[in-house]
N, C-alpha and C. Protein backbone atom coordinates (compact mmCIF):
# COMPACT_ATOMS: atom_id res chain seq x y z
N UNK A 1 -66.08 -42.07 28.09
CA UNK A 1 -65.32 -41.18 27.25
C UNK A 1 -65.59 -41.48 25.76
N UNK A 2 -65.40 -42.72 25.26
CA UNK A 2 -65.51 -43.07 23.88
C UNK A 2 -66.84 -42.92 23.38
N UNK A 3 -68.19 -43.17 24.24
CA UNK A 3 -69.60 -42.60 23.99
C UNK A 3 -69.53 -40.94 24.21
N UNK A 4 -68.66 -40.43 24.67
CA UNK A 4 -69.33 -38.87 24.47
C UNK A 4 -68.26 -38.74 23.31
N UNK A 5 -67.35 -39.15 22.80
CA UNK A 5 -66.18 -38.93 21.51
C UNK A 5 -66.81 -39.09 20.39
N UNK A 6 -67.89 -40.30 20.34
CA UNK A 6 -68.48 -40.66 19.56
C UNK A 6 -69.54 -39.86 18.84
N UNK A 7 -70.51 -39.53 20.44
CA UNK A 7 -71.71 -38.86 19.54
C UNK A 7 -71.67 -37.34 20.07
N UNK A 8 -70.70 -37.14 20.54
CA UNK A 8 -70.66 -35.40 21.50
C UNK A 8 -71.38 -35.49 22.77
N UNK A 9 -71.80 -33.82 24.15
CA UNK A 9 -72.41 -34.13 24.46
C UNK A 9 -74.17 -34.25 24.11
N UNK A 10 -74.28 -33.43 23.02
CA UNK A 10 -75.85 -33.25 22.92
C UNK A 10 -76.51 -34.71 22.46
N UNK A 11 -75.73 -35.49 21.84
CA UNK A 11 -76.21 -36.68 21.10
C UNK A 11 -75.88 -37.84 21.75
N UNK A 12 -75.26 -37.82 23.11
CA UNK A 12 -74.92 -39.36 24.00
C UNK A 12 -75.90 -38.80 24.90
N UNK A 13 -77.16 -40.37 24.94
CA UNK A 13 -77.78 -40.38 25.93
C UNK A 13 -77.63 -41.18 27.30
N UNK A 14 -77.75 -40.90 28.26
CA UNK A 14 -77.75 -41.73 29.55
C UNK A 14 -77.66 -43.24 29.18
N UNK A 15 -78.48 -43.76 28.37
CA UNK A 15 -78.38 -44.72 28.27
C UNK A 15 -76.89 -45.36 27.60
N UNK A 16 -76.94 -44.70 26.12
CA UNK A 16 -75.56 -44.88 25.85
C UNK A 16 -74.75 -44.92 26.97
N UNK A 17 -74.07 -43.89 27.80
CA UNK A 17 -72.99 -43.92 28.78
C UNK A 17 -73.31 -45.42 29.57
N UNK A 18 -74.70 -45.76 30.09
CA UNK A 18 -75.03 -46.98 30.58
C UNK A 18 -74.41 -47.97 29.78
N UNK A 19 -74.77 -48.16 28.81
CA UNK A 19 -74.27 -49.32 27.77
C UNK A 19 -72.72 -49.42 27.65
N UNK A 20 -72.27 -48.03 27.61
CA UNK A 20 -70.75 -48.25 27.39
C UNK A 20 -69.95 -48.48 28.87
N UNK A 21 -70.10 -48.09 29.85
CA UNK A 21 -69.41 -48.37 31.20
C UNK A 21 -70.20 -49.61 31.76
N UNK A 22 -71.71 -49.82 31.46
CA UNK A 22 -72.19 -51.00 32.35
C UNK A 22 -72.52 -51.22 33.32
N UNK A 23 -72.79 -49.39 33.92
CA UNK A 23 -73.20 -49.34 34.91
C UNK A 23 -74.98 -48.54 34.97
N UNK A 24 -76.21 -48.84 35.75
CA UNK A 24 -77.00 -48.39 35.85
C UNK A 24 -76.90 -46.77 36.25
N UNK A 25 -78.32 -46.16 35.66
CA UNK A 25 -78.60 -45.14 35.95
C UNK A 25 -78.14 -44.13 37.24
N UNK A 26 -79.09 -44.82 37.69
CA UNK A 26 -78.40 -45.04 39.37
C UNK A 26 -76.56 -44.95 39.81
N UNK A 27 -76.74 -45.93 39.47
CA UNK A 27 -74.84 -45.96 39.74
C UNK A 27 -74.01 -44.65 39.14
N UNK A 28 -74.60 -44.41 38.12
CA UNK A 28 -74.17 -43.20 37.35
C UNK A 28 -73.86 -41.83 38.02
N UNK A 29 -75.30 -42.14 38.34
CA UNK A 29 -75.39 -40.25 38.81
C UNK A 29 -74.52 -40.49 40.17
N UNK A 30 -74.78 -41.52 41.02
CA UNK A 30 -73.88 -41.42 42.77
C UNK A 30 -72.25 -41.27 42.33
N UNK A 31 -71.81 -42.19 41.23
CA UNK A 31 -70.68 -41.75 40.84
C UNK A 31 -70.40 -40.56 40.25
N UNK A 32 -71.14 -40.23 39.46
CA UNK A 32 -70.87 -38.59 38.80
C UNK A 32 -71.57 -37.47 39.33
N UNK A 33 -72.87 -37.63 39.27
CA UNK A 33 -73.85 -36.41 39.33
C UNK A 33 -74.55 -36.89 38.20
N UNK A 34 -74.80 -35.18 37.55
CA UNK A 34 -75.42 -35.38 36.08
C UNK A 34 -74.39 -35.57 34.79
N UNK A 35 -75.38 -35.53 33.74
CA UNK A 35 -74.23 -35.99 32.21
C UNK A 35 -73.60 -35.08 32.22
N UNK A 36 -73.81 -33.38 32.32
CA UNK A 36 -72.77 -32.59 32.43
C UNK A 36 -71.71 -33.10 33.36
N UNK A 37 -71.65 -33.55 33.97
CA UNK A 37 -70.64 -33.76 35.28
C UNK A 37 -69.68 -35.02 34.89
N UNK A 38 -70.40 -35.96 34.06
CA UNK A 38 -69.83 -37.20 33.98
C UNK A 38 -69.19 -36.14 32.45
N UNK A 39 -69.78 -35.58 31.51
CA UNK A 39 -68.49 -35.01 30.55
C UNK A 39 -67.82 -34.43 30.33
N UNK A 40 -67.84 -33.30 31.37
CA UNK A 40 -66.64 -32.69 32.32
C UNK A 40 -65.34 -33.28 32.74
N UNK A 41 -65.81 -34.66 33.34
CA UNK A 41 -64.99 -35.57 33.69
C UNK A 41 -64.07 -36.23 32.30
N UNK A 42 -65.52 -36.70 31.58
CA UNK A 42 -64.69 -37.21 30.46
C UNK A 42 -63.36 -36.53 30.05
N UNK A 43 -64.14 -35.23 29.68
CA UNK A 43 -63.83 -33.84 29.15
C UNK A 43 -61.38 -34.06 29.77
N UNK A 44 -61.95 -33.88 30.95
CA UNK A 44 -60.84 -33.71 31.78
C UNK A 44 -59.88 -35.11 32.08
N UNK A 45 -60.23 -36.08 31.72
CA UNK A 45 -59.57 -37.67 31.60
C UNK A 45 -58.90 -37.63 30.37
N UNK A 46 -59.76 -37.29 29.18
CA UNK A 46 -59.03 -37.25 27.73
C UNK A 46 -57.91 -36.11 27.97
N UNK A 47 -58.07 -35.02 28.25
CA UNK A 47 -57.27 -33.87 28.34
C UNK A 47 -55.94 -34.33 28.95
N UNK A 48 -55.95 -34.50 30.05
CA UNK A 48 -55.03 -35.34 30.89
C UNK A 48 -54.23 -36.26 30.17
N UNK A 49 -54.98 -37.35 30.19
CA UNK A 49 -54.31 -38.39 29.32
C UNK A 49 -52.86 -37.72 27.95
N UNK A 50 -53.75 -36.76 27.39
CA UNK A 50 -53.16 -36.16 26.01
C UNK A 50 -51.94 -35.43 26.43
N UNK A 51 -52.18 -34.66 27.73
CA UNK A 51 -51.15 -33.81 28.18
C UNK A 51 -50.04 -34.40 28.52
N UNK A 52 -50.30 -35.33 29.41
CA UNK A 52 -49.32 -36.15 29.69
C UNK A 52 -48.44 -37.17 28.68
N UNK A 53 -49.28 -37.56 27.53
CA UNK A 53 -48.48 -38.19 26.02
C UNK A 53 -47.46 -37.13 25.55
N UNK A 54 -48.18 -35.84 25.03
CA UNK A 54 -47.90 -35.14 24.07
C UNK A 54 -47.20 -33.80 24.46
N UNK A 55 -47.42 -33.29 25.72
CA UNK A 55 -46.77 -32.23 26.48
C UNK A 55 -44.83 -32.74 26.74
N UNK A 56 -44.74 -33.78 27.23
CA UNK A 56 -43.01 -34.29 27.28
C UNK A 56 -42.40 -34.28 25.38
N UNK A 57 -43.18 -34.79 24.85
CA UNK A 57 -42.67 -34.93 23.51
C UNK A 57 -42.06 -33.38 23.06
N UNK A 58 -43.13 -32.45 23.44
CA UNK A 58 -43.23 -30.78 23.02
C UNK A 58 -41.36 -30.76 23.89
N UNK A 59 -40.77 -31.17 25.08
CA UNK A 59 -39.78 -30.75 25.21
C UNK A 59 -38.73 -31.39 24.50
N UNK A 60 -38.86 -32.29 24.04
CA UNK A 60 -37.66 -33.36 23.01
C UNK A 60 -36.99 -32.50 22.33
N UNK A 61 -37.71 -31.84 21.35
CA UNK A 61 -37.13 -31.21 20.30
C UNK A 61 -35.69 -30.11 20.38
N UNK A 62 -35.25 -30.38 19.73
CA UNK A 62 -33.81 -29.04 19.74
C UNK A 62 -33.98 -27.75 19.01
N UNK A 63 -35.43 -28.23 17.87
CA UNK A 63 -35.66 -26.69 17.27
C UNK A 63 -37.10 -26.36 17.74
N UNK A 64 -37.96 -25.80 17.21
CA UNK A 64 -39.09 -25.64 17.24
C UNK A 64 -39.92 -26.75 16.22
N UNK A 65 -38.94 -26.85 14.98
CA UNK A 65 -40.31 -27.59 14.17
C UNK A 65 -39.74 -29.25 15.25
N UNK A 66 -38.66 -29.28 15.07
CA UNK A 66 -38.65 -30.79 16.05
C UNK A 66 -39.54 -31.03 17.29
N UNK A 67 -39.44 -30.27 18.01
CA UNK A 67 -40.72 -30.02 19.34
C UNK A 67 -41.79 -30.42 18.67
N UNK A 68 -42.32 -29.46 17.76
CA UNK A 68 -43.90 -29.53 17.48
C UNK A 68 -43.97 -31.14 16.48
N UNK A 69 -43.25 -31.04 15.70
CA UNK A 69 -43.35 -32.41 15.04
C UNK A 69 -43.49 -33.84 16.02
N UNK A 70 -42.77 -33.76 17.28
CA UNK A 70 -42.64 -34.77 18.01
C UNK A 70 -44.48 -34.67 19.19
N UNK A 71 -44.77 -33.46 18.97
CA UNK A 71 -46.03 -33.04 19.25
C UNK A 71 -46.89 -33.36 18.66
N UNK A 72 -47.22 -33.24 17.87
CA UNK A 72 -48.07 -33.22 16.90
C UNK A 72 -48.37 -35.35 16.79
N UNK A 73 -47.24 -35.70 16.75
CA UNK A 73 -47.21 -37.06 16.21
C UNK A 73 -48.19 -37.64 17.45
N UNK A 74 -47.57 -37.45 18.96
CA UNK A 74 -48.26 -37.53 19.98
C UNK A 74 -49.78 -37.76 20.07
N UNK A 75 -50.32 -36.45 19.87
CA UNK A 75 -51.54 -36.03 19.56
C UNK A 75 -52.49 -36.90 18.40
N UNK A 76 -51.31 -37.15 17.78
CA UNK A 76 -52.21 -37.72 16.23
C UNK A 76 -52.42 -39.35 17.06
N UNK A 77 -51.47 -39.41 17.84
CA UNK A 77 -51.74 -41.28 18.52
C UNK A 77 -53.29 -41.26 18.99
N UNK A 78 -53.36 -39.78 20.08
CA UNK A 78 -54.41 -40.15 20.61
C UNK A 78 -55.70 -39.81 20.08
N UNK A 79 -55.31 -39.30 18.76
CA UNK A 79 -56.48 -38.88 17.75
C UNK A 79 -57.03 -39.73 17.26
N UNK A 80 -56.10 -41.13 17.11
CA UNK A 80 -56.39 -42.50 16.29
C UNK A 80 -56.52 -43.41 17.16
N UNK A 81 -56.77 -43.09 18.85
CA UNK A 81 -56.91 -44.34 19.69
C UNK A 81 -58.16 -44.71 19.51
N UNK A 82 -58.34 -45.77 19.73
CA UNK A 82 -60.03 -45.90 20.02
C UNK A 82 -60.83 -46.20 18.53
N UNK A 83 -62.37 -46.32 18.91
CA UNK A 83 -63.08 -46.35 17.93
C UNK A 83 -63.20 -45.09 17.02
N UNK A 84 -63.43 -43.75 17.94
CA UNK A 84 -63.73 -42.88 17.31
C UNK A 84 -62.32 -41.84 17.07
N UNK A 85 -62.42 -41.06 15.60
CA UNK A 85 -61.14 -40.69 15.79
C UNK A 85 -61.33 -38.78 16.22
N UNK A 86 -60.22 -38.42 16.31
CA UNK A 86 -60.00 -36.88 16.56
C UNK A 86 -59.75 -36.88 18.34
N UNK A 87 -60.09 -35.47 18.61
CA UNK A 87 -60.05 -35.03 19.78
C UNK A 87 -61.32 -34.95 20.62
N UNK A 88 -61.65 -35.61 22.07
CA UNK A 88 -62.33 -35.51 22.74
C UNK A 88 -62.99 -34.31 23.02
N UNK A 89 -61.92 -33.03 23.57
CA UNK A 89 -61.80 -32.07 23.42
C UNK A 89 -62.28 -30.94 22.29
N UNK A 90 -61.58 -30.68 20.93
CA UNK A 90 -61.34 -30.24 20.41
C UNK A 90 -63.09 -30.63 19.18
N UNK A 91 -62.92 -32.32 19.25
CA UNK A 91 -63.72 -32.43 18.77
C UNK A 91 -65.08 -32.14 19.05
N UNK A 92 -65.70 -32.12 19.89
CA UNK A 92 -66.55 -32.61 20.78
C UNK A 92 -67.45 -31.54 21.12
N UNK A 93 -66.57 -30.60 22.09
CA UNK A 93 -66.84 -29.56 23.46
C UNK A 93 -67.11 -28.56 22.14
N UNK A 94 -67.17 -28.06 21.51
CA UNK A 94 -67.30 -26.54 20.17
C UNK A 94 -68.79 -26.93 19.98
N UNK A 95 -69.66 -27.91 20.25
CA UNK A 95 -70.69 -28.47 19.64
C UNK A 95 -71.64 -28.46 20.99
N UNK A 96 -71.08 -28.10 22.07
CA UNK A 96 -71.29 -28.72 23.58
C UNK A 96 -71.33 -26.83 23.82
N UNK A 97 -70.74 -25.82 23.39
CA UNK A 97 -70.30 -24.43 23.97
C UNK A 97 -71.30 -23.27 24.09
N UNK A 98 -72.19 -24.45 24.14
CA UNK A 98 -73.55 -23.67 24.55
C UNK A 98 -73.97 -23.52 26.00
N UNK A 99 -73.24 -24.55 26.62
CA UNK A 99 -73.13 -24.62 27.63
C UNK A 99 -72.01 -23.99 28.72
N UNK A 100 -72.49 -22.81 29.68
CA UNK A 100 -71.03 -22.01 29.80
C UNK A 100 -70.06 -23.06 30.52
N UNK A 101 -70.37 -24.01 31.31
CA UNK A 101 -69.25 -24.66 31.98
C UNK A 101 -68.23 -25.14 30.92
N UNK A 102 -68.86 -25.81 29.62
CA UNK A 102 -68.17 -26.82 28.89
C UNK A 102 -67.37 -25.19 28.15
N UNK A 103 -68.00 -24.46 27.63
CA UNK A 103 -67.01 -23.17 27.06
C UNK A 103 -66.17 -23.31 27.46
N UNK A 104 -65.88 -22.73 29.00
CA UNK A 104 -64.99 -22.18 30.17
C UNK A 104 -64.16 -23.30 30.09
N UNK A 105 -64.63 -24.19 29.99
CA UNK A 105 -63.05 -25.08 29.66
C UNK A 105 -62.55 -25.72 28.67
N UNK A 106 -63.40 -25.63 27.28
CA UNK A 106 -62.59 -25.35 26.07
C UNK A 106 -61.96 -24.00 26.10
N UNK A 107 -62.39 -23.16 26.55
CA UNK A 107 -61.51 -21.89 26.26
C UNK A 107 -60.05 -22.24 27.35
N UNK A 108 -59.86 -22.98 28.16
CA UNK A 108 -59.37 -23.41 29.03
C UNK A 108 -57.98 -24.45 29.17
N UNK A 109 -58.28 -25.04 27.96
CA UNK A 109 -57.65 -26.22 27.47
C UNK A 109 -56.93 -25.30 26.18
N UNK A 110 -57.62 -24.82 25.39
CA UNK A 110 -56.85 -23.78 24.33
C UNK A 110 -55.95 -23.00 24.60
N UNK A 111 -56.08 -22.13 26.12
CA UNK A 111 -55.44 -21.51 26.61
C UNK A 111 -53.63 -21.76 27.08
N UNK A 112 -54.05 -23.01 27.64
CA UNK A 112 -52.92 -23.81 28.40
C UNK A 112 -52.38 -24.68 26.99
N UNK A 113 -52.86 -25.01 26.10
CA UNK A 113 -51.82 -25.41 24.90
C UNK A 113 -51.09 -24.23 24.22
N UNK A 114 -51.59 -23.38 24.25
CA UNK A 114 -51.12 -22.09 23.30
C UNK A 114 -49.63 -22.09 24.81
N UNK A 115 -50.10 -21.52 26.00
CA UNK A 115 -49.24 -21.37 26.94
C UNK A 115 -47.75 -22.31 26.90
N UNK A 116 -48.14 -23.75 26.73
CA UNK A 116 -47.30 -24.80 26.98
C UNK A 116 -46.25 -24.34 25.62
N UNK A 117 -47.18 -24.11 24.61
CA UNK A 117 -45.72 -23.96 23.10
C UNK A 117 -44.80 -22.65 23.29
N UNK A 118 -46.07 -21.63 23.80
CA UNK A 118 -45.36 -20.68 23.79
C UNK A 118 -44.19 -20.46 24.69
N UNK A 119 -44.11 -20.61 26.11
CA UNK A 119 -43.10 -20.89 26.71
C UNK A 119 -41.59 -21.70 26.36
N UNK A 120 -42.66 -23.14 25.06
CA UNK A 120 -41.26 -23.99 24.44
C UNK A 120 -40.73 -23.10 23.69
N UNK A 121 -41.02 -22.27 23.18
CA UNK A 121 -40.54 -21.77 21.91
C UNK A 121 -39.76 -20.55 22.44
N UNK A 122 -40.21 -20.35 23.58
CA UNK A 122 -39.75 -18.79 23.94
C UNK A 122 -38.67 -19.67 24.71
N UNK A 123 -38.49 -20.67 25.01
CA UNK A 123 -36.98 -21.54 25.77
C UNK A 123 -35.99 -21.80 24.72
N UNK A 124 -36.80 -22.35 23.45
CA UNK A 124 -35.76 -22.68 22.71
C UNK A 124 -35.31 -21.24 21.73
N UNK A 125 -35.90 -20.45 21.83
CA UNK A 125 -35.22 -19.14 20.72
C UNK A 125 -34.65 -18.44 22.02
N UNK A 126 -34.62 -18.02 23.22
CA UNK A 126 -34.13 -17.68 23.79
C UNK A 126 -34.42 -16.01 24.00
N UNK A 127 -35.76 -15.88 23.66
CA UNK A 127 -36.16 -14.87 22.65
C UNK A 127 -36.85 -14.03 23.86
N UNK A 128 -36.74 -12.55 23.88
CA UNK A 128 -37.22 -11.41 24.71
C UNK A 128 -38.89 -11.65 23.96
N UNK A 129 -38.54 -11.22 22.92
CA UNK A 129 -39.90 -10.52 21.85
C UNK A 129 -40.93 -12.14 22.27
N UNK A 130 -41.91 -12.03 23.21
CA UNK A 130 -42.80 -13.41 23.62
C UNK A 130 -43.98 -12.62 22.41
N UNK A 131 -44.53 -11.80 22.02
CA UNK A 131 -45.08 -11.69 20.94
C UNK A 131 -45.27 -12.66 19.74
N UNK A 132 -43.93 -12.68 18.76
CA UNK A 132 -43.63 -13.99 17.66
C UNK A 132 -43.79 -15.24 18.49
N UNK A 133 -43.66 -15.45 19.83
CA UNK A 133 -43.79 -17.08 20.25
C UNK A 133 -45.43 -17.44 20.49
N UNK A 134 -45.94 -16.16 20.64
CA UNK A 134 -47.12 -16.29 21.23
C UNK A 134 -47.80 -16.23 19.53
N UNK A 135 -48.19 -15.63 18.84
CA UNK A 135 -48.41 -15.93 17.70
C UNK A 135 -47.87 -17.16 16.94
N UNK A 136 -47.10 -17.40 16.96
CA UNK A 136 -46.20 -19.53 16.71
C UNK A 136 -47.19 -20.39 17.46
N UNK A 137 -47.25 -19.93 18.76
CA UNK A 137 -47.95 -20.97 19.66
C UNK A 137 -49.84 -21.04 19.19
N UNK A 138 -49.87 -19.88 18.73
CA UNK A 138 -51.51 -19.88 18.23
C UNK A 138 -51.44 -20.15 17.24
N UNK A 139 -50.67 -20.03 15.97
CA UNK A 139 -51.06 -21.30 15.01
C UNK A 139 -50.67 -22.55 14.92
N UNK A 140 -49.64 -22.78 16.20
CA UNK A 140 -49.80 -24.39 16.39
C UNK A 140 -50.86 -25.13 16.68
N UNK A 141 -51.83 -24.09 17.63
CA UNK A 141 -52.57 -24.97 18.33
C UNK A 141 -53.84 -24.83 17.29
N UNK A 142 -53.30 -24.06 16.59
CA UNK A 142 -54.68 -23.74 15.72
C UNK A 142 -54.53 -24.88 14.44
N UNK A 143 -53.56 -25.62 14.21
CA UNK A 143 -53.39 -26.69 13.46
C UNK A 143 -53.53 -27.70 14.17
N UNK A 144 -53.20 -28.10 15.81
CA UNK A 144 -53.71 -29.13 16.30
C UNK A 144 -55.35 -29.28 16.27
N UNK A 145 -55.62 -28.07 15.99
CA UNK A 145 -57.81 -28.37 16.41
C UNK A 145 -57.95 -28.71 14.95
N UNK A 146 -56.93 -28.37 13.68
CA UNK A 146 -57.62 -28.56 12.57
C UNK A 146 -57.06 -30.01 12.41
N UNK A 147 -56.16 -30.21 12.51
CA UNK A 147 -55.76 -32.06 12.97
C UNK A 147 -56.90 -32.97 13.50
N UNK A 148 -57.60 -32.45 14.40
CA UNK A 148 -58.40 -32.90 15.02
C UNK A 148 -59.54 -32.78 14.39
N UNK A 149 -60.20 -32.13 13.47
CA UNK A 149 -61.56 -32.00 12.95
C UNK A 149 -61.32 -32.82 11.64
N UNK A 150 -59.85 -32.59 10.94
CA UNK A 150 -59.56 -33.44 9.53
C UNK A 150 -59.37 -35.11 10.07
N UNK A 151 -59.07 -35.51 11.31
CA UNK A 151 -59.06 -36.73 11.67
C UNK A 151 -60.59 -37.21 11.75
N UNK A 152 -61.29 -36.41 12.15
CA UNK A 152 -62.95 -36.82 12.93
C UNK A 152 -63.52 -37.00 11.18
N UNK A 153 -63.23 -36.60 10.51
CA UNK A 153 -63.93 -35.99 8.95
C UNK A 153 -63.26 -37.16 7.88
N UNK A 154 -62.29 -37.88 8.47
CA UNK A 154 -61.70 -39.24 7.70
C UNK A 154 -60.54 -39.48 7.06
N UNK A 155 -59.89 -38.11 7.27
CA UNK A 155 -58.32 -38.57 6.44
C UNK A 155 -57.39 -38.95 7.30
N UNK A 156 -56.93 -39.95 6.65
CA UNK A 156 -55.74 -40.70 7.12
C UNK A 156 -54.53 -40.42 7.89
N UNK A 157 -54.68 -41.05 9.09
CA UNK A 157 -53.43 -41.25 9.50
C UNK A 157 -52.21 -40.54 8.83
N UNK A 158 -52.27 -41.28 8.11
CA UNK A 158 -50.16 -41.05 6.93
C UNK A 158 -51.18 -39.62 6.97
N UNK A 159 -51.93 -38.87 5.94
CA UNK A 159 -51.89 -37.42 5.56
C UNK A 159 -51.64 -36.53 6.65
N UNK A 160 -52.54 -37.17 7.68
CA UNK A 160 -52.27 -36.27 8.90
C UNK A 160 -50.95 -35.46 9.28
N UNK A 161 -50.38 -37.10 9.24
CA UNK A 161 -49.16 -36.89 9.85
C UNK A 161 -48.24 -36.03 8.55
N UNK A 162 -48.19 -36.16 7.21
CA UNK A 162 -47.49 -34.99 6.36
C UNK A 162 -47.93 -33.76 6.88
N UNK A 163 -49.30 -33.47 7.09
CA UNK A 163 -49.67 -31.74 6.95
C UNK A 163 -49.14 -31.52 8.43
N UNK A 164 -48.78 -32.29 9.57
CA UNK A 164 -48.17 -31.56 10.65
C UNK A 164 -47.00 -31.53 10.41
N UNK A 165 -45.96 -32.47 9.58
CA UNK A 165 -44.85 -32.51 9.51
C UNK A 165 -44.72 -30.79 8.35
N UNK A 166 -45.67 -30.11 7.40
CA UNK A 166 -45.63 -29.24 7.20
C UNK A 166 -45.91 -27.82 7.64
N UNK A 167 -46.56 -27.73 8.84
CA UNK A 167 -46.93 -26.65 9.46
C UNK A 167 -45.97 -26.74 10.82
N UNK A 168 -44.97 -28.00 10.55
CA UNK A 168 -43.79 -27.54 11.84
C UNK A 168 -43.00 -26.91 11.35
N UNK A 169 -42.92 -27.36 10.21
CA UNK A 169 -41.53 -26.86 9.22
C UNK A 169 -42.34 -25.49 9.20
N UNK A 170 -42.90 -24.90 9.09
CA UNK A 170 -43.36 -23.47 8.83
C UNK A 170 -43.18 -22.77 9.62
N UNK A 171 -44.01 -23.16 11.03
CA UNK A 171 -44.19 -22.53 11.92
C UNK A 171 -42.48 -22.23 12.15
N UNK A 172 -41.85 -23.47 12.74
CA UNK A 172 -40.22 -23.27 13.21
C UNK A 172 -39.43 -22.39 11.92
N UNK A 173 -39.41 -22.44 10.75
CA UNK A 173 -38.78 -21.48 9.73
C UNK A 173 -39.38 -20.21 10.24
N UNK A 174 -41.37 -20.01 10.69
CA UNK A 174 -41.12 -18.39 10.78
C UNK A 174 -40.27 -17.93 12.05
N UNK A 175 -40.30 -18.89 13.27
CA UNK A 175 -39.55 -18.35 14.76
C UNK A 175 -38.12 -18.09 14.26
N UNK A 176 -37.87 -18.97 13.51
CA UNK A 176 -36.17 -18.68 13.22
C UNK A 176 -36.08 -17.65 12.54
N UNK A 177 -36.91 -17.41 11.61
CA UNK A 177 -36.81 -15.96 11.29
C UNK A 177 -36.49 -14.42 11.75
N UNK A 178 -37.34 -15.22 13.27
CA UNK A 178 -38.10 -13.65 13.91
C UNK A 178 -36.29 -13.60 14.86
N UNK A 179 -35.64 -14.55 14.83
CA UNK A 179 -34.49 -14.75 15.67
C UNK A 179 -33.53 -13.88 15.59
C-alpha cells in the first residue's frame, strides 16, 4: 500500500512492491495475480481502512458542520499516516484512470462518499428536498479530494485541518439555510 501511495500505480515497480512487503516475485503474483490486482487490493484496504475511521465520526455530529468537521479530522489522520501523505485513493487512482478497472472504482469510492454525507445530512435536516443534501454532499467530498491533493503537495497538518474546519462551517450554514 505505502509503495503504490508513494509512487502511484504507473511509477511502483514489481520490484518496489518486492522490497516493501519482502516477498518475491513469485510469491507476489500466487498471492495477488498481477500489479493491477495487487492495487486494486491496495486500492480497496486503504478505502476500507478510511471508511471504517472516518464514516462513524460522519454520524457524531448534531449539525452538519459537526459531522463533517469530525469527518474531515478522521480523514486528515489517515492522510498523515505513514510515510507518504494524502489519499491512497484520491491521491493516486486519477493518475492510474487510464485504466478502466481502476476508473470504475474511483468513480466508485466518490460515489459512495457523496452517498454516505448525503444521507447524513438528509438525517440530520430532516429534509424532503435530497437535492440541497446531494449538492452539500458533493462539495464535501469535493473538499475531501482537495484535502487530499493539498496534503500530497505539503501543507500542513494544522492548515489542513483550518480549511476543513472552514468548508464545514460553510457547507452546514448553506444546509441550514436551505432548512
Amino acid at each position: 500500500m505505502e509503495a503504490f501511495r508513494q509512487k502511484g500505480y504507473d511509477g511502483t515497480s514489481l520490484d518496489d512492491i518486492s522490497a516493501a512487503t519482502g516477498l518475491t516475485r513469485p510469491s507476489l503474483y500466487a498471492a495477488f495475480g498481477d500489479k493491477l490486482a495487487m492495487y486494486l487490493a491496495a486500492l480497496a484496504a486503504f478505502a476500507d481502512r478510511t471508511r471504517n475511521a472516518a464514516h462513524p465520526a460522519l454520524q457524531k455530529g448534531a449539525t452538519a458542520e459537526e459531522a463533517l468537521s469530525r469527518f474531515f479530522t478522521e480523514m486528515l489522520r489517515a492522510y498523515f499516516a505513514g510515510r507518504e501523505r494524502g489519499c491512497l485513493v484520491f491521491g493516486t487512482a486519477p493518475g492510474a484512470a487510464h485504466l478502466s478497472e481502476v476508473q470504475g472504482e474511483l468513480q466508485r469510492y466518490v460515489r459512495q462518499t457523496d452517498r454516505a454525507m448525503q444521507d447524513r445530512f438528509v438525517e440530520l435536516l430532516g429534509k424532503q428536498d435530497k437535492q440541497s443534501a446531494r449538492a452539500a454532499a458533493e462539495a464535501a467530498t469535493n473538499t475531501l479530494i482537495g484535502l487530499s491533493v493539498r496534503a500530497r503537495a505539503g501543507t500542513s497538518h494544522h492548515e489542513l485541518r483550518q480549511m476543513a474546519r472552514r468548508a464545514s462551517r460553510l457547507i452546514g450554514k448553506a444546509l441550514e439555510a436551505q432548512h
